[in-house]
PDB file of N, CA and C in Angstrom:
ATOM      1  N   UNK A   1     -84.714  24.736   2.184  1.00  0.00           N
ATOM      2  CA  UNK A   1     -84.390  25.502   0.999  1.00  0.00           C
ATOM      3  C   UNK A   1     -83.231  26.458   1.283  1.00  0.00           C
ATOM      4  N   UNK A   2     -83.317  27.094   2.463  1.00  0.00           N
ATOM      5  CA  UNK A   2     -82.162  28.062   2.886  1.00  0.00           C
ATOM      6  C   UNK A   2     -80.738  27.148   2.591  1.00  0.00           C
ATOM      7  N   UNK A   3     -80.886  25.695   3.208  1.00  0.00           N
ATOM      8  CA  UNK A   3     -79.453  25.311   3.401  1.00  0.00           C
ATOM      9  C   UNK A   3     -78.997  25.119   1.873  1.00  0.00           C
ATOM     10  N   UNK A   4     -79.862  24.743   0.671  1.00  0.00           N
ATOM     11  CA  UNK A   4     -79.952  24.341  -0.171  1.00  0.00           C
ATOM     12  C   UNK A   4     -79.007  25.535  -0.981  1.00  0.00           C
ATOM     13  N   UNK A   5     -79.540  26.615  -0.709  1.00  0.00           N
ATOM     14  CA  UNK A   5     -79.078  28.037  -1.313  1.00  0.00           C
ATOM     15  C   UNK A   5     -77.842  28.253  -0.759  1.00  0.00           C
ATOM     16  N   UNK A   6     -77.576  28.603   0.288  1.00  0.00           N
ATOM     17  CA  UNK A   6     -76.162  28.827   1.224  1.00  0.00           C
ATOM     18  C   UNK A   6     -75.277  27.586   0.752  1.00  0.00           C
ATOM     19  N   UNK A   7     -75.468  26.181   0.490  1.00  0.00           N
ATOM     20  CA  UNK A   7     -74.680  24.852  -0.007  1.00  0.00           C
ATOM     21  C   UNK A   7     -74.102  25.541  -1.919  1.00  0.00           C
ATOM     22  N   UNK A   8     -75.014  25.765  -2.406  1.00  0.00           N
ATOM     23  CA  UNK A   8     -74.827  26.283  -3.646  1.00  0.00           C
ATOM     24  C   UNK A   8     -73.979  27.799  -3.359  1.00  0.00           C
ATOM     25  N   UNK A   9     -74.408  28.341  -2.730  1.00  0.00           N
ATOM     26  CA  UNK A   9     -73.414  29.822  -2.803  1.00  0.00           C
ATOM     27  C   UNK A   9     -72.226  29.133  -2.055  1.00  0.00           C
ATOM     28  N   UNK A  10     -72.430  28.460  -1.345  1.00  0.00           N
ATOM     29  CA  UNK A  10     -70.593  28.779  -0.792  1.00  0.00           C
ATOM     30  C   UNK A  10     -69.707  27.777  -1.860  1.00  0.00           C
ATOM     31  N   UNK A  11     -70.377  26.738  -2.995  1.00  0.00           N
ATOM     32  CA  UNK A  11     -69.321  25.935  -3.317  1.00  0.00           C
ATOM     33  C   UNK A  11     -68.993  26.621  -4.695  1.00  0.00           C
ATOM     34  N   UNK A  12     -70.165  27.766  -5.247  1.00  0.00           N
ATOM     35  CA  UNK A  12     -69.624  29.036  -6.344  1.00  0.00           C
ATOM     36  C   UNK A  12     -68.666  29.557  -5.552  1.00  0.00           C
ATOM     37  N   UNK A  13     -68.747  30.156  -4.617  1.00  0.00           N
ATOM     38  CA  UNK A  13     -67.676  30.517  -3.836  1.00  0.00           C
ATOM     39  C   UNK A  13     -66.261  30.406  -3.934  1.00  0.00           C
ATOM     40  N   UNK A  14     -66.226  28.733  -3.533  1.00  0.00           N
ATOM     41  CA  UNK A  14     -64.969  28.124  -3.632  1.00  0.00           C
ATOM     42  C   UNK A  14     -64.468  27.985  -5.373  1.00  0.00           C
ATOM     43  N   UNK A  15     -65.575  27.965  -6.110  1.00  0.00           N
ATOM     44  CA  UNK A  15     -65.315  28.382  -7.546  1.00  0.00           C
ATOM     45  C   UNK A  15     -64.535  29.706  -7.865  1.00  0.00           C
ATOM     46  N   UNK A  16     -65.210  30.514  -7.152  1.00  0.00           N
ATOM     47  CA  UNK A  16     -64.807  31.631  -7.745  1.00  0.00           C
ATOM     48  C   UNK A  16     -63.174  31.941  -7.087  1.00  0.00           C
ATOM     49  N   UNK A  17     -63.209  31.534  -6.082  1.00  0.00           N
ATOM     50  CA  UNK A  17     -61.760  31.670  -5.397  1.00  0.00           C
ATOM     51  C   UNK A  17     -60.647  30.876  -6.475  1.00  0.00           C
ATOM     52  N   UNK A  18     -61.207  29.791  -6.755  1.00  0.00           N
ATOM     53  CA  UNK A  18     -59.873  28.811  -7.448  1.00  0.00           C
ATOM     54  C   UNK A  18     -59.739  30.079  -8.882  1.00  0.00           C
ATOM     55  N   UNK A  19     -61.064  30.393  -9.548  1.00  0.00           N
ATOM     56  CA  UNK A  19     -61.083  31.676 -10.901  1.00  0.00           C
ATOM     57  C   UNK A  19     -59.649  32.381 -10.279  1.00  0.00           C
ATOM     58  N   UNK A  20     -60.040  32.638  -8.930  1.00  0.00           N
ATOM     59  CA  UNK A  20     -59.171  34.153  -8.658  1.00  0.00           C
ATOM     60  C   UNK A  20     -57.808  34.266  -8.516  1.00  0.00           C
ATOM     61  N   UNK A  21     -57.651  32.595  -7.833  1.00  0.00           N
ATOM     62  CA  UNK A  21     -56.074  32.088  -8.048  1.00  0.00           C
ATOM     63  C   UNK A  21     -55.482  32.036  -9.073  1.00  0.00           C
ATOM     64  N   UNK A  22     -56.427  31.426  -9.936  1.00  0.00           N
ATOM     65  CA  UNK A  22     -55.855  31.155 -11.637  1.00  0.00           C
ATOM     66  C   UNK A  22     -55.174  32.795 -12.352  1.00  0.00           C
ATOM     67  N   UNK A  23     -56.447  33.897 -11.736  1.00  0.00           N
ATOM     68  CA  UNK A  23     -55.951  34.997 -12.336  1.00  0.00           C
ATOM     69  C   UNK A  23     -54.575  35.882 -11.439  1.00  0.00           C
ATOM     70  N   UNK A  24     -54.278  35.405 -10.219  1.00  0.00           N
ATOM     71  CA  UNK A  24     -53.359  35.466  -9.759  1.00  0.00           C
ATOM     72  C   UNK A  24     -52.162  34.748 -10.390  1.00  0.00           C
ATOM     73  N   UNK A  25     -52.061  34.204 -10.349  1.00  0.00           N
ATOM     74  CA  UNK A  25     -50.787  33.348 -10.935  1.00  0.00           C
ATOM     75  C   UNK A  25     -50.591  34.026 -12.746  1.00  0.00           C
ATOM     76  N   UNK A  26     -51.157  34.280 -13.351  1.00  0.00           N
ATOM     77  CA  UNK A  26     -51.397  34.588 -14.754  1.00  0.00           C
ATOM     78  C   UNK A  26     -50.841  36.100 -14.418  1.00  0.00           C
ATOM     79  N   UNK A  27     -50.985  37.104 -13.481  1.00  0.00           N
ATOM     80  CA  UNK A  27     -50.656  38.214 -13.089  1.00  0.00           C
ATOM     81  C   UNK A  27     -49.330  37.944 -13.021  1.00  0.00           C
ATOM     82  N   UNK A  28     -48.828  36.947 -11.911  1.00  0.00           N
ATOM     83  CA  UNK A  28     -47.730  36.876 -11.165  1.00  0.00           C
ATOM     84  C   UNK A  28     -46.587  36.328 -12.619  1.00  0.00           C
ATOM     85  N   UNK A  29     -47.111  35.358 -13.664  1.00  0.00           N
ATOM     86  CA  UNK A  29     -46.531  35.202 -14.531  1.00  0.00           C
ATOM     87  C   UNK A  29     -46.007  36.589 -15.941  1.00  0.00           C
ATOM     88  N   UNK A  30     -47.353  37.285 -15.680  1.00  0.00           N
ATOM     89  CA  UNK A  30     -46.965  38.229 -16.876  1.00  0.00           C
ATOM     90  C   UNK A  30     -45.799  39.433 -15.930  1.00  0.00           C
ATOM     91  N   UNK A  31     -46.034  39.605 -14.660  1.00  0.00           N
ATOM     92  CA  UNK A  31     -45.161  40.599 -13.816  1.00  0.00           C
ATOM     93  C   UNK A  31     -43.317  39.758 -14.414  1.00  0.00           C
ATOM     94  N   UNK A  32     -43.656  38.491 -13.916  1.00  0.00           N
ATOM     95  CA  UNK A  32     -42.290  37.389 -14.409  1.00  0.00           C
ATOM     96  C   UNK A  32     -41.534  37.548 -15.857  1.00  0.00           C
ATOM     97  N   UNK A  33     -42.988  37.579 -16.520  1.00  0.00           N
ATOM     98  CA  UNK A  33     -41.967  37.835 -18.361  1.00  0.00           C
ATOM     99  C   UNK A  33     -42.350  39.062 -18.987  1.00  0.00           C
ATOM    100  N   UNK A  34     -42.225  40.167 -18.055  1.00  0.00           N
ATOM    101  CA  UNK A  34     -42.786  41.460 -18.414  1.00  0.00           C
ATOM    102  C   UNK A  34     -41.664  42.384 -19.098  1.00  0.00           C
ATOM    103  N   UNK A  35     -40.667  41.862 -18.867  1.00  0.00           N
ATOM    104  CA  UNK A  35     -39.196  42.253 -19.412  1.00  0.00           C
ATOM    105  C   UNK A  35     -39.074  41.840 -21.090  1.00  0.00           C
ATOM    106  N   UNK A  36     -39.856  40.466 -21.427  1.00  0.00           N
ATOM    107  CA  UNK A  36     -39.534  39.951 -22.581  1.00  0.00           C
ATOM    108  C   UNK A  36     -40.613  40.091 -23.210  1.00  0.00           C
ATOM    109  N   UNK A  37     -41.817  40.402 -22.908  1.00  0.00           N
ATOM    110  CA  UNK A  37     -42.940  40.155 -23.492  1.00  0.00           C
ATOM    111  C   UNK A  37     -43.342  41.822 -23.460  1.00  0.00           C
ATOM    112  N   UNK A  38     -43.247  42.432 -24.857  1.00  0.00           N
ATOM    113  CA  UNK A  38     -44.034  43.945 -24.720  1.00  0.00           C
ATOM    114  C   UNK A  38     -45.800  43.805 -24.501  1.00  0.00           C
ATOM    115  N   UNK A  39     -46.225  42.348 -25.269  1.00  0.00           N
ATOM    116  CA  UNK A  39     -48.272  42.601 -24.350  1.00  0.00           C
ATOM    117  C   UNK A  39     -48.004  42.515 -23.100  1.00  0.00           C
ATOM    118  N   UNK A  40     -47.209  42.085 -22.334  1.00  0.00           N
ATOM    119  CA  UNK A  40     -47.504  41.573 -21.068  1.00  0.00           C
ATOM    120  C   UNK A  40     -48.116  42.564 -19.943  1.00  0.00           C
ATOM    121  N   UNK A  41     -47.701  43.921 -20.096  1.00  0.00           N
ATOM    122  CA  UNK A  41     -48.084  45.491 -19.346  1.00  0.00           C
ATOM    123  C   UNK A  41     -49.900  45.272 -19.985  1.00  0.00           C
ATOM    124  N   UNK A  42     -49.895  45.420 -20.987  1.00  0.00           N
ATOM    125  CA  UNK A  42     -51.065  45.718 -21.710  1.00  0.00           C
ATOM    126  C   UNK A  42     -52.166  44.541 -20.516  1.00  0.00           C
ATOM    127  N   UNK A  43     -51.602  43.385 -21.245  1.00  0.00           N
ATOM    128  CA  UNK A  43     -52.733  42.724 -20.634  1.00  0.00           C
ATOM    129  C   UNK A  43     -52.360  42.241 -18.860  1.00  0.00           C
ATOM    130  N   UNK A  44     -51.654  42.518 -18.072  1.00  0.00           N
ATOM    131  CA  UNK A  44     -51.529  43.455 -17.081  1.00  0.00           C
ATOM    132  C   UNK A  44     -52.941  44.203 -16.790  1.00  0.00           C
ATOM    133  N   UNK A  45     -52.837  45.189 -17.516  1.00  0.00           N
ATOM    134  CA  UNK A  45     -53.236  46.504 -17.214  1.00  0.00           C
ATOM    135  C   UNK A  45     -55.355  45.716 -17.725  1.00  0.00           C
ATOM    136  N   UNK A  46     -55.519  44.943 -18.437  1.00  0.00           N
ATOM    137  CA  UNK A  46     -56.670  44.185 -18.284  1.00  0.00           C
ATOM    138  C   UNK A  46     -57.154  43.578 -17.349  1.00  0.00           C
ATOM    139  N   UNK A  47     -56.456  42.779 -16.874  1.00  0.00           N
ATOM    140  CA  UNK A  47     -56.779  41.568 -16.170  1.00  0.00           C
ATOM    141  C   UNK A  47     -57.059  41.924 -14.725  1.00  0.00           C
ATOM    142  N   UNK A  48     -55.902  42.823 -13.950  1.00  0.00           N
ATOM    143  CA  UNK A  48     -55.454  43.986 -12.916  1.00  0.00           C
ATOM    144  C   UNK A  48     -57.081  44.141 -12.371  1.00  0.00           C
ATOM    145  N   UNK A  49     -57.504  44.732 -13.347  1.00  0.00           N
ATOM    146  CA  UNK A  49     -58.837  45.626 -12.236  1.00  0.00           C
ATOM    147  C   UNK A  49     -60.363  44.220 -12.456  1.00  0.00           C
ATOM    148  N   UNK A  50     -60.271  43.454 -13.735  1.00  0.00           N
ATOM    149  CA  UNK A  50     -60.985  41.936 -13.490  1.00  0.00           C
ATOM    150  C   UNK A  50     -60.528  41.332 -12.389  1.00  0.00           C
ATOM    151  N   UNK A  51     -59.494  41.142 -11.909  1.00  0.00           N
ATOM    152  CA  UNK A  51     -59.086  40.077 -10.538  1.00  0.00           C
ATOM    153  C   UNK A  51     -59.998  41.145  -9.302  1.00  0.00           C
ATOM    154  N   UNK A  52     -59.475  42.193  -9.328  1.00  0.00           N
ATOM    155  CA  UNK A  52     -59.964  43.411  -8.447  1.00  0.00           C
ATOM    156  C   UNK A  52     -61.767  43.230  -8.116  1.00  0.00           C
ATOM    157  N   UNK A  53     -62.361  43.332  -9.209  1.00  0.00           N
ATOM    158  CA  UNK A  53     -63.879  43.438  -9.155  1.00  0.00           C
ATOM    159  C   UNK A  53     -64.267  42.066  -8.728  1.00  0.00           C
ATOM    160  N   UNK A  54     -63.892  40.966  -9.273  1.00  0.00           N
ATOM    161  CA  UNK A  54     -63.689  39.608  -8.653  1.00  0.00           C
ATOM    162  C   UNK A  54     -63.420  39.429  -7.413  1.00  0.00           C
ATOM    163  N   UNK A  55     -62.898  39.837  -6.715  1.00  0.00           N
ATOM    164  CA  UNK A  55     -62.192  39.701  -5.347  1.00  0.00           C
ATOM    165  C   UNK A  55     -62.987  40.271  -4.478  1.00  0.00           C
ATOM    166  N   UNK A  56     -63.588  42.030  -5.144  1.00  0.00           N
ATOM    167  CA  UNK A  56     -64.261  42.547  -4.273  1.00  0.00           C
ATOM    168  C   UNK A  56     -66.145  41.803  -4.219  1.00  0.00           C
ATOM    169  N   UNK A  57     -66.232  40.811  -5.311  1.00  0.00           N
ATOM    170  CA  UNK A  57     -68.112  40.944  -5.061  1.00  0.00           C
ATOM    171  C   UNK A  57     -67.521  39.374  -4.267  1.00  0.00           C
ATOM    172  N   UNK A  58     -66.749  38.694  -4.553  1.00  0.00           N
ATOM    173  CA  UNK A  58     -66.430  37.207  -4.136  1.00  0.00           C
ATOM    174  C   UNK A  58     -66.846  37.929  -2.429  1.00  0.00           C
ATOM    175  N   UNK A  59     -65.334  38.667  -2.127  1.00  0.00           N
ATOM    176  CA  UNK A  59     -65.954  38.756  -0.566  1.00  0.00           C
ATOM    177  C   UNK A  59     -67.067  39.708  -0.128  1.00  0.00           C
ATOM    178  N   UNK A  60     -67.880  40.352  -0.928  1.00  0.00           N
ATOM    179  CA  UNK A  60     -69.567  40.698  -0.620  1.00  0.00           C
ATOM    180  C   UNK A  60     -70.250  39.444  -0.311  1.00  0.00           C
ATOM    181  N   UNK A  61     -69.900  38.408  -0.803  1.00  0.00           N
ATOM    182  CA  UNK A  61     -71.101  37.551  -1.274  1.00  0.00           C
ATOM    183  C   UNK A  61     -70.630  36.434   0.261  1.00  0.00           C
ATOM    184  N   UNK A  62     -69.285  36.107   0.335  1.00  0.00           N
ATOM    185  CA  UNK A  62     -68.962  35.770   1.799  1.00  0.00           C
ATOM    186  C   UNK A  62     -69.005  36.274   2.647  1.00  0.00           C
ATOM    187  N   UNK A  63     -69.238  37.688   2.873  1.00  0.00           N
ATOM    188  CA  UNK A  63     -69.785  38.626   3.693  1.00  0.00           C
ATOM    189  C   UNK A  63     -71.358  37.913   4.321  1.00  0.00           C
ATOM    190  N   UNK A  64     -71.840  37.684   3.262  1.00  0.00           N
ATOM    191  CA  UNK A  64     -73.457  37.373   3.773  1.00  0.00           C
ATOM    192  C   UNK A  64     -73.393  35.855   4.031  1.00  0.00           C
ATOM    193  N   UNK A  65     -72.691  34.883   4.054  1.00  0.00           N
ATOM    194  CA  UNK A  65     -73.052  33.665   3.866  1.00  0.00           C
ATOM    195  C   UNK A  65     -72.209  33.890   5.212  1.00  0.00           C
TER     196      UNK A  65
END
């Protein structure tokens, strides 16, 4: 049952990492058309501390595995 649990957490894991890339690149794009686009700061300023809280429980949770 242990391996069963640790097999399931680490491949959310690798889920949540590809989430975190996606919201990387979406960052790295609005930083890109932040000149032309006045939402782009705004939702910036959203997304910014979601990637953040994401990043930080992702590596809690690889911490224990």
């Amino acid at each position: 049952m242990r391996n069963d649990a640790q097999g399931i957490a680490q491949e959310s894991c690798a889920d949540l990492l590809r989430v975190s890339a996606g919201l990387g690149s979406v960052l790295r794009l609005l930083d890109y058309d932040s000149d032309e686009v006045e939402d782009s700061h705004g939702l910036h300023c959203l997304l910014t501390p979601l990637k953040q809280q994401l990043d930080a429980a992702l590596n809690r949770v690889q911490g224990l595995l």
